[in-house]
N, C-alpha and C. Protein backbone atom coordinates (compact mmCIF):
# COMPACT_ATOMS: atom_id res chain seq x y z
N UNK A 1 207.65 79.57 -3.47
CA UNK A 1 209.01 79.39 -3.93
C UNK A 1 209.77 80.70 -3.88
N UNK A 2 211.33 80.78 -3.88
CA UNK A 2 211.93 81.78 -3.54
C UNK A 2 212.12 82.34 -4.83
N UNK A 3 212.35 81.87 -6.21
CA UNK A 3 212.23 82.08 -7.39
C UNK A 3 211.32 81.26 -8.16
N UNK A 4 210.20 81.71 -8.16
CA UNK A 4 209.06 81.11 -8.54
C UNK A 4 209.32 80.87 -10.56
N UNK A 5 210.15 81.46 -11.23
CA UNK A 5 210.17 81.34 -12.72
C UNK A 5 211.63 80.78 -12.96
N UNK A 6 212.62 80.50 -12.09
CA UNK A 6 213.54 79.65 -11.87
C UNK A 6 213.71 78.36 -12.84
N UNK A 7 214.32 78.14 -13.56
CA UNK A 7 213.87 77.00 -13.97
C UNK A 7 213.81 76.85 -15.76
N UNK A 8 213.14 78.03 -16.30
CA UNK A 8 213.04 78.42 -17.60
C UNK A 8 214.31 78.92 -18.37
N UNK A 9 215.06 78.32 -18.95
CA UNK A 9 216.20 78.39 -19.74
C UNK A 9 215.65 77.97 -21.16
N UNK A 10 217.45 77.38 -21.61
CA UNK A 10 217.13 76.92 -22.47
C UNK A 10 216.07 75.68 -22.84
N UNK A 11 216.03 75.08 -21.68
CA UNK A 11 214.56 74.00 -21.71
C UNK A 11 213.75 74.46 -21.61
N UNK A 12 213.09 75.82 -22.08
CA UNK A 12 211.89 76.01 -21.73
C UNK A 12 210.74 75.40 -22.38
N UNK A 13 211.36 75.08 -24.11
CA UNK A 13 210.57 73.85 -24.91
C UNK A 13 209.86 73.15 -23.92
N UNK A 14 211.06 72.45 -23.41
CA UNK A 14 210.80 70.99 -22.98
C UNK A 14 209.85 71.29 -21.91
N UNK A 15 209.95 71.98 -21.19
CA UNK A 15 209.41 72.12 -19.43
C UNK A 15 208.27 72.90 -19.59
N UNK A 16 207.71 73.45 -20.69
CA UNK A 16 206.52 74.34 -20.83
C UNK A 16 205.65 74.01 -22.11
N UNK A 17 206.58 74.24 -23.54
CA UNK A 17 205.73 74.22 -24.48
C UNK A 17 205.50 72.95 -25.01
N UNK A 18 206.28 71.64 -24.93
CA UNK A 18 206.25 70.94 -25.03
C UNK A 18 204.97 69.75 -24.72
N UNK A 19 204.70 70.14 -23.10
CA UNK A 19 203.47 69.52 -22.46
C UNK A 19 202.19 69.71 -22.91
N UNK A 20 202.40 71.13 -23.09
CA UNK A 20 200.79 72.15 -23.89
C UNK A 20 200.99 71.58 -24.98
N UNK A 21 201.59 71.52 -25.75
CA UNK A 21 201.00 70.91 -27.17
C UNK A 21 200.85 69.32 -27.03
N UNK A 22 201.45 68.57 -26.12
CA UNK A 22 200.88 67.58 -26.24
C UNK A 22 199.50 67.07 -25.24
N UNK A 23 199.37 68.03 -24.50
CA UNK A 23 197.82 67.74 -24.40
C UNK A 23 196.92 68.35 -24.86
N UNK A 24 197.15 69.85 -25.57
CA UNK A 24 196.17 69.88 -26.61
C UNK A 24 196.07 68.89 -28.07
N UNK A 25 196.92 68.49 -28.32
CA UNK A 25 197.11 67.10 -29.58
C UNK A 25 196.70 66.12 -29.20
N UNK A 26 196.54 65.60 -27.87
CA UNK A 26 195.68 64.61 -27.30
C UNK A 26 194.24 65.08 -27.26
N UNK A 27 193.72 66.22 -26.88
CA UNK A 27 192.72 66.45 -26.82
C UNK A 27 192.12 66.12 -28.23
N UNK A 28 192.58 67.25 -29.13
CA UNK A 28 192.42 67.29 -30.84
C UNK A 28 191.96 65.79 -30.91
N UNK A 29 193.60 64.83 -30.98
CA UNK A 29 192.83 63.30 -31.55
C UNK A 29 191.84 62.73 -30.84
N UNK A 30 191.42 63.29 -29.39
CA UNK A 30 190.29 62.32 -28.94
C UNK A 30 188.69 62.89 -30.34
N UNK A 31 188.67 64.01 -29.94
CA UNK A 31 187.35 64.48 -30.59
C UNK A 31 188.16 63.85 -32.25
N UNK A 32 188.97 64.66 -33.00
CA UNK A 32 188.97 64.08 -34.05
C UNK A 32 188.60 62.24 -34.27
N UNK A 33 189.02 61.68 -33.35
CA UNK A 33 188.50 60.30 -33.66
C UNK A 33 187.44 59.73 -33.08
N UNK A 34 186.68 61.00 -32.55
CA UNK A 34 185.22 60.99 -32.03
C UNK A 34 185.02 59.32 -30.96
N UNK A 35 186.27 59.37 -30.20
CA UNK A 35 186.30 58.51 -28.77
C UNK A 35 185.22 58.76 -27.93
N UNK A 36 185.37 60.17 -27.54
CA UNK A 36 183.70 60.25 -26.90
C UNK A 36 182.35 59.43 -27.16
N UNK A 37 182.36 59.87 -28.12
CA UNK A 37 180.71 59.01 -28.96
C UNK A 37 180.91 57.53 -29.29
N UNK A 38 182.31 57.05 -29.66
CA UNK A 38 182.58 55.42 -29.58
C UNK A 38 182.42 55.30 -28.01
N UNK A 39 183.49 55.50 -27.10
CA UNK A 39 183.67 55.25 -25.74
C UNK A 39 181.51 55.78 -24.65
N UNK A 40 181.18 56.87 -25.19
CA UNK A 40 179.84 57.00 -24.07
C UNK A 40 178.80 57.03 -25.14
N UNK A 41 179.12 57.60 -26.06
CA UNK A 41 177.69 57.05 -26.76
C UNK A 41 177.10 58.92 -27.32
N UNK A 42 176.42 58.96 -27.81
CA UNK A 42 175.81 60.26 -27.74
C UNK A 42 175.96 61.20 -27.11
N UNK A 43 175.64 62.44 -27.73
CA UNK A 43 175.98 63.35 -26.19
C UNK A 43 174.29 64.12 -26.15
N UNK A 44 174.28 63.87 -24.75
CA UNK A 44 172.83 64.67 -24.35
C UNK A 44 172.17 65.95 -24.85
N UNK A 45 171.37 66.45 -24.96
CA UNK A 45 170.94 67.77 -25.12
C UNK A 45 170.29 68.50 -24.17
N UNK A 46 171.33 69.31 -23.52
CA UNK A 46 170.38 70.18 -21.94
C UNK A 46 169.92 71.23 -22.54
N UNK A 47 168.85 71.30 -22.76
CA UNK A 47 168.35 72.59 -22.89
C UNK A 47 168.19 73.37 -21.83
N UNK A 48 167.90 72.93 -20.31
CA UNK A 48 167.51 73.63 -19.06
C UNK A 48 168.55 73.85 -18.24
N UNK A 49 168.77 74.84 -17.57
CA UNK A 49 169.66 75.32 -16.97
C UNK A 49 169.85 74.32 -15.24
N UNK A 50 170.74 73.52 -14.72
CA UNK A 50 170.58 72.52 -14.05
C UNK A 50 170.25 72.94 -12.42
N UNK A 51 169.28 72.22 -12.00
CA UNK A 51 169.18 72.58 -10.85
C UNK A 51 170.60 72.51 -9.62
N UNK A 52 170.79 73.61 -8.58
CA UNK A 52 171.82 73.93 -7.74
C UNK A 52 172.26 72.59 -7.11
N UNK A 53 171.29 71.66 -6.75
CA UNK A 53 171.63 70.45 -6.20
C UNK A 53 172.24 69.60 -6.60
N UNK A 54 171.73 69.73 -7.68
CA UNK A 54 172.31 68.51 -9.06
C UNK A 54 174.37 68.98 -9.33
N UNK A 55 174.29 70.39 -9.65
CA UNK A 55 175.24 70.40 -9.98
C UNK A 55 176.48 70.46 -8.66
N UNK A 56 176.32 70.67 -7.23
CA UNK A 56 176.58 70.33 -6.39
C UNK A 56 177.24 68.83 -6.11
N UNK A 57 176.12 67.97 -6.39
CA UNK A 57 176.57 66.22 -6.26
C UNK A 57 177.49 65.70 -7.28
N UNK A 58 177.25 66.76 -8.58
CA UNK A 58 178.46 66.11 -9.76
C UNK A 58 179.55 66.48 -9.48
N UNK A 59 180.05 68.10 -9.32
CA UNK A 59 180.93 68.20 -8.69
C UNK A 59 182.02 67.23 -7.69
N UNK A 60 180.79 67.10 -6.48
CA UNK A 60 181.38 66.42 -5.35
C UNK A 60 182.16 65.51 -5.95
N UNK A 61 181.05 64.62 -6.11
CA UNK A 61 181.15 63.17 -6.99
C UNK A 61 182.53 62.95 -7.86
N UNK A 62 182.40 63.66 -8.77
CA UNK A 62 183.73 63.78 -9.96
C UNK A 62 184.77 64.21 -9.11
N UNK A 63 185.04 64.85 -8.14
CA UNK A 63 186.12 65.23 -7.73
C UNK A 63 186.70 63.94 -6.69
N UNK A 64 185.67 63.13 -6.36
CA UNK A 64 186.03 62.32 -5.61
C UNK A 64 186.32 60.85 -6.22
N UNK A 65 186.06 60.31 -7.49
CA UNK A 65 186.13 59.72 -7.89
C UNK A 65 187.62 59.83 -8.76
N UNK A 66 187.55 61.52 -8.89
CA UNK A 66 189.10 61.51 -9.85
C UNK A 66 190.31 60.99 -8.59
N UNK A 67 189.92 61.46 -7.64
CA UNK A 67 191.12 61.21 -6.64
C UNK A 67 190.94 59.24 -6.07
N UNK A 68 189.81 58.96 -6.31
CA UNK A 68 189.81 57.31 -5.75
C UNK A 68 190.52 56.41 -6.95
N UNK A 69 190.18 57.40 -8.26
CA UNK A 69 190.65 56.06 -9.22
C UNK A 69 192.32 56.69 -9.81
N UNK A 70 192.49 57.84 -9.22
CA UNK A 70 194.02 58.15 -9.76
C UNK A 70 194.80 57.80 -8.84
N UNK A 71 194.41 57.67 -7.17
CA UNK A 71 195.04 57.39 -6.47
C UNK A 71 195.76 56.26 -6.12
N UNK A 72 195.49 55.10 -6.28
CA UNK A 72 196.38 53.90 -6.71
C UNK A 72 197.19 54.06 -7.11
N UNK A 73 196.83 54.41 -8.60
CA UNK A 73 197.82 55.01 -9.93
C UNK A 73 198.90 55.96 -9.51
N UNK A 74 199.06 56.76 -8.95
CA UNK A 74 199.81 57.61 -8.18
C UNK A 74 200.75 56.76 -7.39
N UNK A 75 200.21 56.33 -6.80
CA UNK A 75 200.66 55.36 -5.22
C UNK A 75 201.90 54.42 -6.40
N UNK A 76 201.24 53.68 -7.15
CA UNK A 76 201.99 52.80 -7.65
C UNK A 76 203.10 53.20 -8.21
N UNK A 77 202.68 54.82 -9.10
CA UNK A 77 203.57 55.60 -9.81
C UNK A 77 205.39 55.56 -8.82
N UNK A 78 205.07 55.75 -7.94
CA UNK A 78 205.93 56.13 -6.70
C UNK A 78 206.21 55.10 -6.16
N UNK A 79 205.61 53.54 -5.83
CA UNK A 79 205.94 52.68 -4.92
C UNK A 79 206.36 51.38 -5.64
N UNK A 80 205.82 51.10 -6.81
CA UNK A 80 205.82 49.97 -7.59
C UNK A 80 207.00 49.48 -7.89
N UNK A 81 207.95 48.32 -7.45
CA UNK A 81 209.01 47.90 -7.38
C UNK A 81 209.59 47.99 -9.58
N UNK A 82 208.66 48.70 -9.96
CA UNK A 82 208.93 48.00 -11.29
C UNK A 82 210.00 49.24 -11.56
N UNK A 83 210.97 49.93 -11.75
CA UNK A 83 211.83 50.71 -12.46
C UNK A 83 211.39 51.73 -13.24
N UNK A 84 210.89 51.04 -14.26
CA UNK A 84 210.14 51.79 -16.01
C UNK A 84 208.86 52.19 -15.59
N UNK A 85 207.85 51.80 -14.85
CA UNK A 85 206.75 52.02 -14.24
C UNK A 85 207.01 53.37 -13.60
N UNK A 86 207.96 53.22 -12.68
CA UNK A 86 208.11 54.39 -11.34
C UNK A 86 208.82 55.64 -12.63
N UNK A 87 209.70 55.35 -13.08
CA UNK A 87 210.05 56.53 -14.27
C UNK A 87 209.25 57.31 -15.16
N UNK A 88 208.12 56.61 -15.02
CA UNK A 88 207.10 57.08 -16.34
C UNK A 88 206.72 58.85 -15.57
N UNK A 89 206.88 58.87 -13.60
CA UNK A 89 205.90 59.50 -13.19
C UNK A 89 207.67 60.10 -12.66
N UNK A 90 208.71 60.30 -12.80
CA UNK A 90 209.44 60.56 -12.11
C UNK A 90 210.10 61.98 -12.50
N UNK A 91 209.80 62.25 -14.05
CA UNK A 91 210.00 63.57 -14.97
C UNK A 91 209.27 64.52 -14.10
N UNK A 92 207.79 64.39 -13.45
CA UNK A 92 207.25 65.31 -13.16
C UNK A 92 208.11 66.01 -11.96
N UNK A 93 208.33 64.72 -11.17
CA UNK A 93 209.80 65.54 -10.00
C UNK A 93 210.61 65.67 -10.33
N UNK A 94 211.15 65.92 -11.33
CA UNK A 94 212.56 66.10 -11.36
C UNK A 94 213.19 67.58 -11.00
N UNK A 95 212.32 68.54 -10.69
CA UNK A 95 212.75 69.92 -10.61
C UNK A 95 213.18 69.94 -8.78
N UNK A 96 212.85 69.12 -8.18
CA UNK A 96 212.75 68.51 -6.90
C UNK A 96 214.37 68.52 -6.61
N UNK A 97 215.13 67.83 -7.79
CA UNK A 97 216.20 67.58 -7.21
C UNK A 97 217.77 68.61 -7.67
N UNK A 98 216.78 69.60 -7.90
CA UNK A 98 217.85 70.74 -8.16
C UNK A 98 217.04 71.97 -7.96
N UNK A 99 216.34 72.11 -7.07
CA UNK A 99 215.58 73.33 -6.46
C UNK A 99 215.06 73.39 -5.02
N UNK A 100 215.60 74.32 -4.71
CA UNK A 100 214.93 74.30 -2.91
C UNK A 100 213.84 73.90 -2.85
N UNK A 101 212.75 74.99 -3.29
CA UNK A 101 211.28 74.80 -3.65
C UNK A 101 210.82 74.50 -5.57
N UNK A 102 211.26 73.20 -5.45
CA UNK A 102 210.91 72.71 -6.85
C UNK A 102 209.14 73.30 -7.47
N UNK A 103 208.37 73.01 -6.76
CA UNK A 103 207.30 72.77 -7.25
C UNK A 103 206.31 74.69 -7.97
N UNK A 104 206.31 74.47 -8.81
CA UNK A 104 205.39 75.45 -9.57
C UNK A 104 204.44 75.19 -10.66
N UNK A 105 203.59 76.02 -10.96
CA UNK A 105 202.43 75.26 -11.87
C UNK A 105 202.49 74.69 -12.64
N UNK A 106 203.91 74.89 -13.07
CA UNK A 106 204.48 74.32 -14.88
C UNK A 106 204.36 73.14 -14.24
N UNK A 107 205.04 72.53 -13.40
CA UNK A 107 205.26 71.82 -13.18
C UNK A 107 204.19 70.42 -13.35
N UNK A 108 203.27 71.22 -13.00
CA UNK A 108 201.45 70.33 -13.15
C UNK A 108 201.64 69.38 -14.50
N UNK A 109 201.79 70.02 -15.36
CA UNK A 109 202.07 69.03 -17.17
C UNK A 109 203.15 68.62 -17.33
N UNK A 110 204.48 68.53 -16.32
CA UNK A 110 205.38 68.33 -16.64
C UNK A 110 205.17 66.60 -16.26
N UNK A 111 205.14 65.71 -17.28
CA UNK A 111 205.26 64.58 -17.24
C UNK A 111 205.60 63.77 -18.27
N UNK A 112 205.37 62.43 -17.98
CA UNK A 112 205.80 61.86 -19.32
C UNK A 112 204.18 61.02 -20.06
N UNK A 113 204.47 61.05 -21.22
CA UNK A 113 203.24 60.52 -22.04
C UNK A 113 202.23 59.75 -21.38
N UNK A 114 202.25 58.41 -20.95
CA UNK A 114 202.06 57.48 -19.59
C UNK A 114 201.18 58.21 -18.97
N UNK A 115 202.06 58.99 -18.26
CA UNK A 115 201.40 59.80 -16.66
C UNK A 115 200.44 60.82 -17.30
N UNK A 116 200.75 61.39 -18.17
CA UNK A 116 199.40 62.50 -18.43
C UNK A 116 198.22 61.71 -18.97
N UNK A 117 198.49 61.04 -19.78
CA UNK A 117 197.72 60.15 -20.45
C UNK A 117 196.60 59.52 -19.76
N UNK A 118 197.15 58.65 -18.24
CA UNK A 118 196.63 58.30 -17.64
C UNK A 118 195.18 58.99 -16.54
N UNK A 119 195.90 60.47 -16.42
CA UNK A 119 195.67 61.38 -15.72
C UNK A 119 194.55 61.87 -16.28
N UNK A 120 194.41 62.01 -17.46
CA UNK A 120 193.24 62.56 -18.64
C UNK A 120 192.51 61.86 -18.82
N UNK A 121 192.53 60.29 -18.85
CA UNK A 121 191.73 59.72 -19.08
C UNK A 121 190.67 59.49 -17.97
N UNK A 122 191.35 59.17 -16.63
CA UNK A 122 190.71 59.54 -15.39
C UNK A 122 189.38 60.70 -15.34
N UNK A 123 189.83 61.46 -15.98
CA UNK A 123 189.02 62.84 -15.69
C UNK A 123 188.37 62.57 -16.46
N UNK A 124 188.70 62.21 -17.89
CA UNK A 124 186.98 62.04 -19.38
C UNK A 124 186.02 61.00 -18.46
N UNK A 125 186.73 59.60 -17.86
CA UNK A 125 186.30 58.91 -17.61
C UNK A 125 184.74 59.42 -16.40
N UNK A 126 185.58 60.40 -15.23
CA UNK A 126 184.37 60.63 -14.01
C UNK A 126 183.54 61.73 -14.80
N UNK A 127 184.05 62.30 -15.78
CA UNK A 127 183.04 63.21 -16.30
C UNK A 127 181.66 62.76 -16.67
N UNK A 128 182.19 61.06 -17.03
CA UNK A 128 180.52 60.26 -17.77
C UNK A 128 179.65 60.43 -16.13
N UNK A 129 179.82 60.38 -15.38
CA UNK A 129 179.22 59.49 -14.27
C UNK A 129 178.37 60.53 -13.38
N UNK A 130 177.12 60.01 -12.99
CA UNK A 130 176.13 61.04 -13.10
C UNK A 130 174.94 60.32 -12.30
N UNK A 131 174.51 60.89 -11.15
CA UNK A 131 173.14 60.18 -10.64
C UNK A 131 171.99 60.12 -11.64
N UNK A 132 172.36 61.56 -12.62
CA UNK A 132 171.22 61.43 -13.62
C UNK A 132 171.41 61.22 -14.83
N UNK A 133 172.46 60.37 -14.74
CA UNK A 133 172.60 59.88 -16.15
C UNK A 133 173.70 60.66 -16.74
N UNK A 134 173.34 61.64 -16.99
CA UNK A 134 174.62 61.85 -17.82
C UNK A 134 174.91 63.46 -17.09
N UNK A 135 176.23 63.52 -16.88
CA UNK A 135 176.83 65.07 -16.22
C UNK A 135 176.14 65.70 -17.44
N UNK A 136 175.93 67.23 -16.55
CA UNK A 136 175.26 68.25 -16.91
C UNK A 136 176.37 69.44 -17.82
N UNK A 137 176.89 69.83 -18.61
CA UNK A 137 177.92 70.65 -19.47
C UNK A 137 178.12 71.75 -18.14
N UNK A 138 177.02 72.11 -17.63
CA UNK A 138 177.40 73.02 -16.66
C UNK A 138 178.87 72.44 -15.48
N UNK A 139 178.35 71.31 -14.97
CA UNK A 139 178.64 70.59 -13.92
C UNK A 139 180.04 70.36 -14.54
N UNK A 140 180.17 70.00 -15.86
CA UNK A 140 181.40 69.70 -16.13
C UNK A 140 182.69 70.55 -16.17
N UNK A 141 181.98 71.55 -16.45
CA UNK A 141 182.78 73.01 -16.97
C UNK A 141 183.48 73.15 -15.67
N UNK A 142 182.49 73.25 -14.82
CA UNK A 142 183.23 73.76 -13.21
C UNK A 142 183.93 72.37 -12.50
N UNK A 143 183.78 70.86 -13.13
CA UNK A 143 184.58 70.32 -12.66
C UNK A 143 185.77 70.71 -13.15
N UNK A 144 186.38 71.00 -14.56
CA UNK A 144 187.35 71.20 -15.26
C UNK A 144 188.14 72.67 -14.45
N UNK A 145 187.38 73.57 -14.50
CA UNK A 145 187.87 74.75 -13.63
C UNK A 145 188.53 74.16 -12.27
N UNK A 146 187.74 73.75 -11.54
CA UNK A 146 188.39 73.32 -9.99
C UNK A 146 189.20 72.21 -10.31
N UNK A 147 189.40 71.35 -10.86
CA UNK A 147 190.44 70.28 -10.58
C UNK A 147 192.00 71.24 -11.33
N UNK A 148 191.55 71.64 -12.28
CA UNK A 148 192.83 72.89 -12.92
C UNK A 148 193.70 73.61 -12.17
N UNK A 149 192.08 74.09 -10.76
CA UNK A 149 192.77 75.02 -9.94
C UNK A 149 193.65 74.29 -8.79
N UNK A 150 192.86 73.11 -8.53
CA UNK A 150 193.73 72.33 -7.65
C UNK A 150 194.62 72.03 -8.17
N UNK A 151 195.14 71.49 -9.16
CA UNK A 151 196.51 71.11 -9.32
C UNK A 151 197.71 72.02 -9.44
N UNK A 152 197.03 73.10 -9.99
CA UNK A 152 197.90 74.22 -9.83
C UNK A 152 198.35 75.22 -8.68
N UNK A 153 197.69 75.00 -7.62
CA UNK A 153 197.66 74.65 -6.68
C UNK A 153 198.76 74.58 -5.46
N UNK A 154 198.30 72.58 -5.83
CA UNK A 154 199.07 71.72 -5.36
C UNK A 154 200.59 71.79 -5.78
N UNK A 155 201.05 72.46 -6.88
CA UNK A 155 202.17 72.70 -7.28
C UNK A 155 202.80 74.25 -6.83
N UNK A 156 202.02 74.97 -6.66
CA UNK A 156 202.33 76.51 -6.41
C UNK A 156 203.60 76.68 -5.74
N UNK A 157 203.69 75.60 -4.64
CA UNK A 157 204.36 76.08 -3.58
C UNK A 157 204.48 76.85 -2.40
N UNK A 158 203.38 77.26 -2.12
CA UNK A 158 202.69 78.41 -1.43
C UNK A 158 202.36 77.62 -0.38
N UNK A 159 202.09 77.99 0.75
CA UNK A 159 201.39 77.73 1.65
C UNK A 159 200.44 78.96 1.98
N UNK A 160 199.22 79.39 1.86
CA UNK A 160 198.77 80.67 1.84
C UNK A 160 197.32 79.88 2.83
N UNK A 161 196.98 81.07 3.53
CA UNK A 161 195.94 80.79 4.22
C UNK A 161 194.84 80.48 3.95
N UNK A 162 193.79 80.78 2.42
CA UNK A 162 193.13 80.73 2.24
C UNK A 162 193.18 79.81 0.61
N UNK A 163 194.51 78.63 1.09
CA UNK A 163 194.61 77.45 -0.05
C UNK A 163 193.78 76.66 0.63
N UNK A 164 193.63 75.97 -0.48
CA UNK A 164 192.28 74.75 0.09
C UNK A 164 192.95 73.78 0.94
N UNK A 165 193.92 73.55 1.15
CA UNK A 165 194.17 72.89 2.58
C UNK A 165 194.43 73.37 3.98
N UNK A 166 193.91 74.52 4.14
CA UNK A 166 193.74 75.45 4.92
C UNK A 166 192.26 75.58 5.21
N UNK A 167 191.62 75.18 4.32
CA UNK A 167 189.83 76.30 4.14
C UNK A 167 189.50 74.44 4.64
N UNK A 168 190.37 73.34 3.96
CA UNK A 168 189.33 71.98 3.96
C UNK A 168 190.41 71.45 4.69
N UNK A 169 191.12 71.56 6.04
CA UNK A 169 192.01 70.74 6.05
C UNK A 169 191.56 69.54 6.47
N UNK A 170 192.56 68.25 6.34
CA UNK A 170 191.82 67.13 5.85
C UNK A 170 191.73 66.47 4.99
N UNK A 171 191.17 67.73 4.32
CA UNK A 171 190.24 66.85 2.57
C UNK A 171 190.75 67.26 1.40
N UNK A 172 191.96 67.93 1.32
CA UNK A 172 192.82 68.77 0.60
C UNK A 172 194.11 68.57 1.05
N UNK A 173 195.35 68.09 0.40
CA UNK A 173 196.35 68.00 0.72
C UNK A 173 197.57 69.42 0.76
N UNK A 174 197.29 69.97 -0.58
CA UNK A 174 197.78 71.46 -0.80
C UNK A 174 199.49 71.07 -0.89
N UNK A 175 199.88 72.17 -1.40
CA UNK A 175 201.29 72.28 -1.89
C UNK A 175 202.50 72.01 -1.19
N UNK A 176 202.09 72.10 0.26
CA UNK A 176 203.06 71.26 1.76
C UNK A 176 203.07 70.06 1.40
N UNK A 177 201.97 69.32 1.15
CA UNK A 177 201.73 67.53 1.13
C UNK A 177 202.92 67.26 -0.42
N UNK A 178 202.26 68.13 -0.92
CA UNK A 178 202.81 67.76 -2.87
C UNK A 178 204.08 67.59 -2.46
N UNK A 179 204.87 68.97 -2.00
CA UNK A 179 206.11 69.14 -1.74
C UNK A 179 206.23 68.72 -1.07
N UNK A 180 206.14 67.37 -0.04
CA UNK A 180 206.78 66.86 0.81
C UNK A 180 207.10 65.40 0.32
N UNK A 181 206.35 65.16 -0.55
CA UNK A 181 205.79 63.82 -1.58
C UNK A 181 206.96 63.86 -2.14
């Protein structure tokens, strides 16, 4: 972007601090109402440090599953003849239509209740899922790191050589695709 902090005024509430507290307050009430342990049940005890392979396939796995089961959801976000449906996901672009290069990281949380909501749950959800039963804390940690980094990313605005749709092209859409979306 040509002014990458563009954007931050008097909305900066709204367009920054606003999002962070409401997904850390989502986070808070999940554990406070201990959803985890209603929704999967127990949580494992790794004592052993996980073998390279293992944490390899969760990775993969979770990253591919976040994009098969959000992707509909997305699709619909954007295509779904319904009005109130397509609006829920339409806050997140809105910097789109009063900026050359709209897209920057803020931008990643900038949504409406609905759309993050949905988005989070996706991710608790592939976190359960596991050839061995249950993801490894390791495996999870670094899913949480890389999908973070991708989205932030995907919003940057950048086209840089060594973004992951450059290193994976293909299998990575990167901040051209976002911004063309």
């Amino acid at each position: 972007p040509v002014r990458a902090l563009h954007g931050f005024g008097p909305d900066a509430l709204d367009k920054a601090i606003a999002p962070i507290v409401s997904y850390l307050a989502g986070i808070a009430l999940f554990h406070y109402l201990r959803l985890g342990h209603v929704l999967f049940g127990p949580k494992p005890e790794f004592l052993e440090a996980p073998e390279y392979l293992r944490v390899c396939v969760e990775l993969v796995l979770g990253l591919f599953l976040y994009d098969l089961l959000f992707y509909p959801i997305h699709f619909s976000l954007h295509n779904l003849p319904v009005k109130a449906w397509r609006k829920q996901h339409a806050r997140h672009h809105s910097w789109a239509r009063t900026q050359e290069a709209a897209h920057n990281a803020s931008e990643t949380v900038y949504h409406s209740l609905l759309d993050g909501t949905l988005q989070v749950m996706i991710n608790i959800l592939v976190q359960q899922v596991s050839p061995w039963g249950h993801k490894h804390p390791i495996a999870r940690a670094l899913h949480n790191v890389i999908v973070t980094y991708l989205l932030a990313e995907s919003h940057s605005g950048y086209d840089l050589p060594f973004m992951s749709n450059r290193l994976f092209n293909g299998w990575f859409g990167g901040s051209v695709h976002h911004e063309a979306h």
